[in-house]
Protein backbone atom coordinates (compact mmCIF):
# COMPACT_ATOMS: atom_id res chain seq x y z
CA UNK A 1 -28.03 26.64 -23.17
CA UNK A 2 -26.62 24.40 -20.19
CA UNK A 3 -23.78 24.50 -19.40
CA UNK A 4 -21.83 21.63 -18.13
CA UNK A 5 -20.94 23.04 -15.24
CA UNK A 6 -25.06 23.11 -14.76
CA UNK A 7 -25.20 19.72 -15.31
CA UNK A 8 -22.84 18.84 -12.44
CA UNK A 9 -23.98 21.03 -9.70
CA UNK A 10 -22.59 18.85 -7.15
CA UNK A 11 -19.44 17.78 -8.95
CA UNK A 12 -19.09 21.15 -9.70
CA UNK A 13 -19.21 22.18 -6.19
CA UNK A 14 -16.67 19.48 -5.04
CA UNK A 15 -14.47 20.86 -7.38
CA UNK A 16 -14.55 24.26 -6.18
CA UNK A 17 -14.16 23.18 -2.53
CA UNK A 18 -11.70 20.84 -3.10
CA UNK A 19 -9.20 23.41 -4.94
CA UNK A 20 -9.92 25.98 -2.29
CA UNK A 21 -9.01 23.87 0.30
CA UNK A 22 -5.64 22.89 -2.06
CA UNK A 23 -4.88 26.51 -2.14
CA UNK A 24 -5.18 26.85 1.71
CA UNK A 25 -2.68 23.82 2.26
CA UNK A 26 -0.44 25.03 0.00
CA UNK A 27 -0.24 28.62 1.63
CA UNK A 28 0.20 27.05 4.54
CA UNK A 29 2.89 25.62 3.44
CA UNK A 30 1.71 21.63 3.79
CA UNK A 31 4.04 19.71 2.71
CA UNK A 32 1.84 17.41 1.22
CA UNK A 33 -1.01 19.29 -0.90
CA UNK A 34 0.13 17.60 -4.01
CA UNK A 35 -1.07 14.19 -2.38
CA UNK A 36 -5.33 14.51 -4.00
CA UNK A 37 -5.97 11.66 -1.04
CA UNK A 38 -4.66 14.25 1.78
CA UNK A 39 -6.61 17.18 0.25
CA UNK A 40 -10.13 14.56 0.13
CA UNK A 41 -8.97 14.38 3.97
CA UNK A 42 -8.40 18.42 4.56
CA UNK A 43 -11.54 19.19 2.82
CA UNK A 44 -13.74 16.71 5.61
CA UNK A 45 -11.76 18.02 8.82
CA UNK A 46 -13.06 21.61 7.22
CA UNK A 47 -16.36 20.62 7.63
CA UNK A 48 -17.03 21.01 3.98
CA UNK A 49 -17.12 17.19 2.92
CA UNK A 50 -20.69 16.57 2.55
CA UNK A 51 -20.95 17.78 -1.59
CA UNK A 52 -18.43 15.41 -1.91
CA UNK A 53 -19.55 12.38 -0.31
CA UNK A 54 -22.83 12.64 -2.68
CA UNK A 55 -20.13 11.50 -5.79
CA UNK A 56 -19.74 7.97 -6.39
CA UNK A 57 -15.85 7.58 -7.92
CA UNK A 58 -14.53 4.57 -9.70
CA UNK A 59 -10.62 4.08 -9.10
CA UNK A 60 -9.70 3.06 -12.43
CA UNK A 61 -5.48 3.38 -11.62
CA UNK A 62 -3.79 0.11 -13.10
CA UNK A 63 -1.45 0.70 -10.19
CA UNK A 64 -1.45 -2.64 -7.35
CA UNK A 65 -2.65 -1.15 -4.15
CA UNK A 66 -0.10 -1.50 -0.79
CA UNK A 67 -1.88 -0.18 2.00
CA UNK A 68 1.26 0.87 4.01
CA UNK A 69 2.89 2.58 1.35
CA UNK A 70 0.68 5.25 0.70
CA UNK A 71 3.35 8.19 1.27
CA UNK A 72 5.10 7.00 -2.34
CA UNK A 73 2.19 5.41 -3.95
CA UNK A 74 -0.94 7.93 -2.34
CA UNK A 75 -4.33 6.92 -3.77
CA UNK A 76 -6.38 9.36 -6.07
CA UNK A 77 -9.46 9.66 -3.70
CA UNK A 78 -10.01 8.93 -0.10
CA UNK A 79 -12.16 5.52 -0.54
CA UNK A 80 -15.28 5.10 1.13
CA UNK A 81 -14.25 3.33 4.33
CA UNK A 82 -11.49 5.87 5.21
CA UNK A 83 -14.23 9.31 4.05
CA UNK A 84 -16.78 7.82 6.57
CA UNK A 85 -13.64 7.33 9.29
CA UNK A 86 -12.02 10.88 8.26
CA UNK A 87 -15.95 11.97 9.04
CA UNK A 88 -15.91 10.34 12.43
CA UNK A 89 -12.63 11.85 13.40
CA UNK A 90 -13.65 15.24 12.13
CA UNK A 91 -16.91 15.27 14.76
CA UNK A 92 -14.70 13.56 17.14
CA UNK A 93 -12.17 16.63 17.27
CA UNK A 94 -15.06 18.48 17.67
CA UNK A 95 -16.57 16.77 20.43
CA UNK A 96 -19.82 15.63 18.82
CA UNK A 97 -21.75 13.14 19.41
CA UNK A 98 -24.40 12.97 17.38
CA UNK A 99 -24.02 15.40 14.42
CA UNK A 100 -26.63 16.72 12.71
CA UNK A 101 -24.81 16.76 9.26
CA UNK A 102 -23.86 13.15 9.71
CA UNK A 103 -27.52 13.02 8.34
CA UNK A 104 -26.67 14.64 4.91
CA UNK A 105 -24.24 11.53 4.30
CA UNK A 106 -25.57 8.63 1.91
CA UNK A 107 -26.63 5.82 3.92
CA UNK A 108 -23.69 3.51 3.28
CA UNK A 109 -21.27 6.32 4.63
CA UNK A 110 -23.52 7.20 7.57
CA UNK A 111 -23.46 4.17 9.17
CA UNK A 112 -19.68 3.20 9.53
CA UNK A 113 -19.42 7.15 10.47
CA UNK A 114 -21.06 6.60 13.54
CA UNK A 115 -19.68 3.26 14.16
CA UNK A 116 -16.11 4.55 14.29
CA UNK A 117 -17.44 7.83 15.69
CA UNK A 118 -18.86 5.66 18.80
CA UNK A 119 -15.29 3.95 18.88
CA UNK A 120 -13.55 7.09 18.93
CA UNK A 121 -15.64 8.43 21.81
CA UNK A 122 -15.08 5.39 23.69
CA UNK A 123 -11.13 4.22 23.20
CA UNK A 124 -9.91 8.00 22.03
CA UNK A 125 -7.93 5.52 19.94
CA UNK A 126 -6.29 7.86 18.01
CA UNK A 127 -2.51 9.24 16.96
CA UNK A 128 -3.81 12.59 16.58
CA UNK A 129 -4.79 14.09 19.60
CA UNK A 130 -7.47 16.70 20.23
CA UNK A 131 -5.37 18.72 22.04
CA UNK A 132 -2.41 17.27 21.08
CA UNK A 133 1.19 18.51 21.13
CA UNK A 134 2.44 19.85 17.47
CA UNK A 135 5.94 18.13 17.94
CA UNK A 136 4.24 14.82 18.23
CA UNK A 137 6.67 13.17 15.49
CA UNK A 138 9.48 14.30 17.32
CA UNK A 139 10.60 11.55 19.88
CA UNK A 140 13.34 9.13 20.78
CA UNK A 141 13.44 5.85 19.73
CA UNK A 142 13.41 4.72 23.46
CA UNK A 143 9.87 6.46 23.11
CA UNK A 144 8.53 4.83 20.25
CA UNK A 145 9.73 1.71 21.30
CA UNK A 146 7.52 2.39 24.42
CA UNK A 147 4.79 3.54 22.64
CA UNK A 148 4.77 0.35 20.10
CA UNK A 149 3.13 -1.70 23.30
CA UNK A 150 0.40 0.16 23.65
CA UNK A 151 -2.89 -0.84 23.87
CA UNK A 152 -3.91 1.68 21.34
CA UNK A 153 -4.12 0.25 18.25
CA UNK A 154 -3.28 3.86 16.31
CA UNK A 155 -0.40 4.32 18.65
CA UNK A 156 1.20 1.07 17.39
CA UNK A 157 0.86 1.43 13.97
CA UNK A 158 2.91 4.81 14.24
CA UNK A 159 5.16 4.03 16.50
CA UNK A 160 6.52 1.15 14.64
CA UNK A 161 6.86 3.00 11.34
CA UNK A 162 9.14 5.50 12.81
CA UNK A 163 11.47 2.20 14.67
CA UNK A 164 14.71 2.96 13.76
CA UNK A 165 16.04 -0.79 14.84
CA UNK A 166 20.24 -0.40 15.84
CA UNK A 167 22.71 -3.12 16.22
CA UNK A 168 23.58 -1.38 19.49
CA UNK A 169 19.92 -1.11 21.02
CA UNK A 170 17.69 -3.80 21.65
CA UNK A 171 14.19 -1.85 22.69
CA UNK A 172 13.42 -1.12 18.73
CA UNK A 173 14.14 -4.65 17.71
CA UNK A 174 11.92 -5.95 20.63
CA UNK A 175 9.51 -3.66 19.58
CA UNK A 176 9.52 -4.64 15.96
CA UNK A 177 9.79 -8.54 16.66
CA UNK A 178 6.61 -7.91 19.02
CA UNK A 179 4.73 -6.68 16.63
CA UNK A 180 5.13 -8.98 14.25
CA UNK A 181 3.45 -11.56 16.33
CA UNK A 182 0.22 -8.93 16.68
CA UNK A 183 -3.57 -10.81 16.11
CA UNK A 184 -4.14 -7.12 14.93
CA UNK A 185 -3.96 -7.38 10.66
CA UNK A 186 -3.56 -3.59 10.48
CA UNK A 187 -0.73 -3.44 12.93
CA UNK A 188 0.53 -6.74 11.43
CA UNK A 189 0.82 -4.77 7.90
CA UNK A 190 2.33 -2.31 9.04
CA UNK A 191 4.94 -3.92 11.30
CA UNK A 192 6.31 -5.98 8.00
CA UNK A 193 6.41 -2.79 6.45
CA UNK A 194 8.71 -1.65 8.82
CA UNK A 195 10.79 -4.06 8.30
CA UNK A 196 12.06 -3.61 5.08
CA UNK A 197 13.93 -0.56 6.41
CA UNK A 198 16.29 -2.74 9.10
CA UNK A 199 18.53 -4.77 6.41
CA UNK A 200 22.33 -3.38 7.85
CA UNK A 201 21.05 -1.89 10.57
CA UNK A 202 20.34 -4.71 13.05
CA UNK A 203 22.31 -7.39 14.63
CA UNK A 204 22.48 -10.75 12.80
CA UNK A 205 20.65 -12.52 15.76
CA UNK A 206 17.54 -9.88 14.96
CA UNK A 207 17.62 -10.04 11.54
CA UNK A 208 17.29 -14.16 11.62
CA UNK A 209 14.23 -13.81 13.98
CA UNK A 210 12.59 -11.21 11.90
CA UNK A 211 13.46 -13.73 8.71
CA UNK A 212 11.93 -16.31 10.78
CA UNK A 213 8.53 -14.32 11.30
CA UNK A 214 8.19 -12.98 7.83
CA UNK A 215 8.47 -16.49 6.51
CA UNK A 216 5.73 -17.49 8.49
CA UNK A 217 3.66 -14.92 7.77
CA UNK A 218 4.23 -15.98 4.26
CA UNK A 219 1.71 -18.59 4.23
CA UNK A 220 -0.86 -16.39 6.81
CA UNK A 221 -4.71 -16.83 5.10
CA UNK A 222 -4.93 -13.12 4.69
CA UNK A 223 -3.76 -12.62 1.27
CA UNK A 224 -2.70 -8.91 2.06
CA UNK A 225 -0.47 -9.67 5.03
CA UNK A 226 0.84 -12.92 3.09
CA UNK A 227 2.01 -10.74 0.00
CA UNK A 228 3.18 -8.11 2.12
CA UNK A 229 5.70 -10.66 3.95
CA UNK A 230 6.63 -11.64 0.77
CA UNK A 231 7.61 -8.22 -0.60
CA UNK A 232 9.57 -7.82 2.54
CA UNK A 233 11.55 -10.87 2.25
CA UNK A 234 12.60 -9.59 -1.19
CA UNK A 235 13.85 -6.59 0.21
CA UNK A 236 15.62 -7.82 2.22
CA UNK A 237 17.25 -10.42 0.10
CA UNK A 238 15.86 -13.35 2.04
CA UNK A 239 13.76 -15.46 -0.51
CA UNK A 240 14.44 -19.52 0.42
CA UNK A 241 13.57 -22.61 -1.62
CA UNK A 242 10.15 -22.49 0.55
CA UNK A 243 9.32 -18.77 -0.02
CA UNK A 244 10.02 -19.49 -3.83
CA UNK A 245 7.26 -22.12 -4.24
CA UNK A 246 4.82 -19.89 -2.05
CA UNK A 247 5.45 -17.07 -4.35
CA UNK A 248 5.02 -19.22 -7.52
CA UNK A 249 1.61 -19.95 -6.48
CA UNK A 250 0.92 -16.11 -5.63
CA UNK A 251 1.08 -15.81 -9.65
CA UNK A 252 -1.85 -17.42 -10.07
CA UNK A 253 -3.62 -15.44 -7.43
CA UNK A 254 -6.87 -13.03 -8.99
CA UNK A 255 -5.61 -10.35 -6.44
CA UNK A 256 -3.23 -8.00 -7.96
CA UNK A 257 -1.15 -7.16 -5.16
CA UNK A 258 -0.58 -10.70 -4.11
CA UNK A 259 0.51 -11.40 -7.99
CA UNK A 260 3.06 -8.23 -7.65
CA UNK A 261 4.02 -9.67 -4.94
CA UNK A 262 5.14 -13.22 -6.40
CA UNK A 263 6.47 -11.24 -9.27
CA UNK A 264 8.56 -8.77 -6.99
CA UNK A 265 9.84 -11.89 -4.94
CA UNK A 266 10.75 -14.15 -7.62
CA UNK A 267 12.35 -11.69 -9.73
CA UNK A 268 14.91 -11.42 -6.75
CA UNK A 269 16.76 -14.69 -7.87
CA UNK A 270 19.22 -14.67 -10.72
CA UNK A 271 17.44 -18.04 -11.54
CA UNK A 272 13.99 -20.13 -10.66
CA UNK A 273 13.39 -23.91 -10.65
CA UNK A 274 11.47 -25.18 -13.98
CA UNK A 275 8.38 -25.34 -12.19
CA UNK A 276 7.70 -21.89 -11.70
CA UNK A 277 7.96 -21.24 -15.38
CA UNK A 278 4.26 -22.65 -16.22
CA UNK A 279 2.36 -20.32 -13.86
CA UNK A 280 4.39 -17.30 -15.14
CA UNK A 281 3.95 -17.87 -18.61
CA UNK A 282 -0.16 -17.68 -17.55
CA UNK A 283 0.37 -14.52 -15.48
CA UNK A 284 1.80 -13.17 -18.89
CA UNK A 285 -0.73 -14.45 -21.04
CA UNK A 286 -3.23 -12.86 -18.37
CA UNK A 287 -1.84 -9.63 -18.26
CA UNK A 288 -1.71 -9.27 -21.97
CA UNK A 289 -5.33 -10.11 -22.25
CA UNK A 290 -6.42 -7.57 -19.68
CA UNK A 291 -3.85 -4.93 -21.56
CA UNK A 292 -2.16 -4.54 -18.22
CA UNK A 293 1.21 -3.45 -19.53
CA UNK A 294 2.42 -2.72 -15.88
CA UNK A 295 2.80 -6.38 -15.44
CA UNK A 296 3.73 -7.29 -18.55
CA UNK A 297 7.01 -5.41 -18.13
CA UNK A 298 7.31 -6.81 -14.77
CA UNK A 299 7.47 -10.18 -16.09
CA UNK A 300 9.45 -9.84 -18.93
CA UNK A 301 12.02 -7.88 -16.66
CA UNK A 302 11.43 -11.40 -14.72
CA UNK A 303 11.73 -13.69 -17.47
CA UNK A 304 14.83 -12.08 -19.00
CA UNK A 305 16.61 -12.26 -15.82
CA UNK A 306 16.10 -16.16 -15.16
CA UNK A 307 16.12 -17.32 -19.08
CA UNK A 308 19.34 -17.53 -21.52
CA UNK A 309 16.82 -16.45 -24.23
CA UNK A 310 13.97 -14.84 -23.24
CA UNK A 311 13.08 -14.00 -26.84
CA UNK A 312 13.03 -17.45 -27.97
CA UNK A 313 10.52 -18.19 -25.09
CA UNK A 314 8.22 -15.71 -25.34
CA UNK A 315 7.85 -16.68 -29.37
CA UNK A 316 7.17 -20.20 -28.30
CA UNK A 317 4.80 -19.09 -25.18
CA UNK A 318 2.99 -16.89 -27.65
CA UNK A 319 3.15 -18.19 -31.62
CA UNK A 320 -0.43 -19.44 -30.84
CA UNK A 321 -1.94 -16.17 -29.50
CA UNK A 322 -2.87 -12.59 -31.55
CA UNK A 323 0.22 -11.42 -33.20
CA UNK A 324 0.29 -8.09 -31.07
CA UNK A 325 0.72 -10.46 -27.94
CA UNK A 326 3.67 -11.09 -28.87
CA UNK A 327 4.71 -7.45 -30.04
CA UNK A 328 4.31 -5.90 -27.02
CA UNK A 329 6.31 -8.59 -24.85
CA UNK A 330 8.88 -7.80 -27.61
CA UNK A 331 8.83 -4.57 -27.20
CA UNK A 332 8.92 -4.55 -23.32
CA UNK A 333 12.56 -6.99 -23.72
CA UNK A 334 13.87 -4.31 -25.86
CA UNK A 335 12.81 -1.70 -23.30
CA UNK A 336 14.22 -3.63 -20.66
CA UNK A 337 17.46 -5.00 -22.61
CA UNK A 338 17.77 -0.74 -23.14
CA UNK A 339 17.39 0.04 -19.95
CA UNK A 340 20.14 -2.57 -18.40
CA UNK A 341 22.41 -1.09 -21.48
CA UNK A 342 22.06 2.61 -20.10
CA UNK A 343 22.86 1.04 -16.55
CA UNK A 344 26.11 -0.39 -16.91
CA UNK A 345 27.48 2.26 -19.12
C-alpha cells in the first residue's frame, strides 16, 4: 500500500530538509530557529531550497500582516517574493551569475530571482555583506545615524531601526525626521516604525515634527504606509480630531491591516464623535460574517471603551441578525469586562 509519505515525495522531502536545517540552527545556537520564516530562509542560503520552491502554500493565519514587525509577529512561510529574493542573495554570496539551479525554480520564482540577482550584482545593495564583519549590529548611534543617509536602500532600512533618538543628541532625530520624508515606501515603512520607539526619549521640538510627518503620511495613497502612520500615532498617544475621521474611514477599508489600523487608533480615545459609530457597527457586522473573532474582540474592546452600555448597543446593532451574532459579541464583552476586572485588582 502507499503510503502517504509516497504520495508527497516532494512535500515529504521539504519536510526532511527543512527540520534538518532546524536542528543545525538550533545547535548552533541561533537565536531564532523557532521563527518557521527564518528556517524557509536558512534552508535557501544552504543551497537546498529548490524541493521547496516546487510547493505552492496558502497562508491561511487570521492574523493582519505588518511588514516591519516581523520579529514579534514572524510569518509562517517565506512568501514568494522574498524565496525568489532569499534565492538571489544566496547566488549572490556565492558570486554567481547565472546559476544553473536557478533553472529548477518554477517560472514565476525564476524570473524575479534573476531580476534581484542582476540588482544585487550591480548596487551590492545589501546589509549583509559577503565578506562582512560578524559584529555588524554592533555600532554607535553616531554610526547609524551616518549610515541612515546612505544611498543604499538596505543600509537605511537598518540603520533606522536600530536609531536610538536622545533628547541630548540631535544626529538620530535628524536621521529619523529624514527618513520620514523618503520617496522610498520600504524605507518609508520602516522609518514610522521606528518611531513608535521615541515617545520620552526625544526633545519636545522632535517629537512635534515627527507628529507633524506621521499625520501627513496619514492620508499618503499607499494604504500600507497610511495605516502604518496611523498605528504610530496611537502609540504614541497623538490621535487629533483630523487623524480620528481618517481612521473612521480606514474601517471601512477591504484591507485588513488598514482596518486594524483604524481600530488600533480609535480605540486610543476614551470617547469618539457619533459619526464614527455607523462604520464600526459595519466593521462588526463584517467581521462576524467572515467568523473573524480577532476583530470582533477588537471592536468590542473598542466599543466598550467609548459607550456607557455597550451591551445595550450591540442588542440593538444586532436583534436583526442570526442569534449567534449576537452571542459571540456577548461573549467577547464578558471576556473583555473579565479581563479589565483581573487588571485593576
Amino acid at each position: 500500500m502507499e503510503t502517504e509519505l509516497e504520495r508527497e515525495p516532494l512535500l515529504t522531502a521539504a519536510t526532511i530538509i527543512s527540520n534538518v536545517v532546524r536542528d543545525l540552527l538550533y545547535q548552533n545556537k541561533f537565536g531564532y530557529a523557532h521563527f518557521p520564516e527564518l528556517v524557509d530562509l536558512a534552508v535557501v542560503i544552504t543551497g537546498l531550497g529548490i524541493p521547496q520552491s516546487q510547493i505552492g502554500f496558502v497562508n491561511n493565519s487570521g492574523r493582519f500582516w505588518d511588514s516591519t514587525r516581523w520579529s514579534m509577529f514572524p510569518q509562517p512561510f517565506l512568501d514568494g517574493q522574498a524565496f525568489a529574493f532569499t534565492c538571489a542573495i544566496a547566488s549572490w554570496i556565492r558570486h554567481e551569475k547565472d546559476p544553473a539551479w536557478a533553472q529548477d525554480l518554477p517560472s514565476d520564482l525564476r524570473r524575479p530571482m534573476h531580476k534581484s540577482l542582476k540588482y544585487l550584482l550591480k548596487t551590492d545593495d545589501s546589509f549583509f555583506q559577503r565578506e562582512g564583519n560578524k559584529n555588524v549590529l554592533e555600532q554607535s548611534q553616531s554610526a547609524w545615524a551616518a549610515l541612515a543617509q546612505s544611498d543604499s536602500i538596505s543600509r537605511q532600512i537598518v540603520a533606522v531601526r536600530h536609531l536610538k533618538p536622545d533628547a541630548s543628541a540631535g544626529d538620530q532625530d535628524a536621521a529619523l525626521l529624514k527618513r520620514l520624508r523618503s520617496p522610498d515606501p520600504t524605507v518609508l515603512l520602516h522609518s514610522i516604525a521606528a518611531t513608535e520607539s521615541i515617545d520620552g526619549n526625544c526633545n519636545e521640538a522632535t517629537l512635534h515634527l515627527i507628529v507633524e510627518e506621521l499625520q501627513i503620511l496619514s492620508e499618503n495613497r499607499e494604504e500600507e504606509i497610511r495605516a502604518k502612520a496611523m498605528c504610530s500615532l496611537a502609540r504614541l498617544g497623538q490621535i487629533n480630531e483630523q487623524t480620528t475621521q481618517i481612521a473612521s474611514k480606514m474601517l471601512d477599508s477591504s484591507t485588513k491591516f488598514v482596518v486594524y489600523s483604524g481600530v488600533i487608533a480609535l480605540s486610543a480615545l476614551d470617547s469618539v464623535p457619533e459619526n464614527v459609530i455607523p462604520p464600526a457597527n459595519r466593521a462588526l457586522i463584517r467581521s462576524l460574517q467572515s467568523c473573524d473573532y480577532e476583530f470582533v474582540g477588537l471592536l468590542v474592546a473598542a466599543f466598550n471603551r467609548w459607550l456607557e452600555d455597550p451591551q445595550t448597543h450591540l442588542e440593538t446593532l444586532l436583534q436583526n441578525d442570526s442569534p449567534e451574532y449576537l452571542n459571540i459579541s456577548l461573549d467577547a464583552l464578558a471576556n473583555i469586562r473579565e479581563q479589565l476586572v483581573e487588571l485593576s485588582s
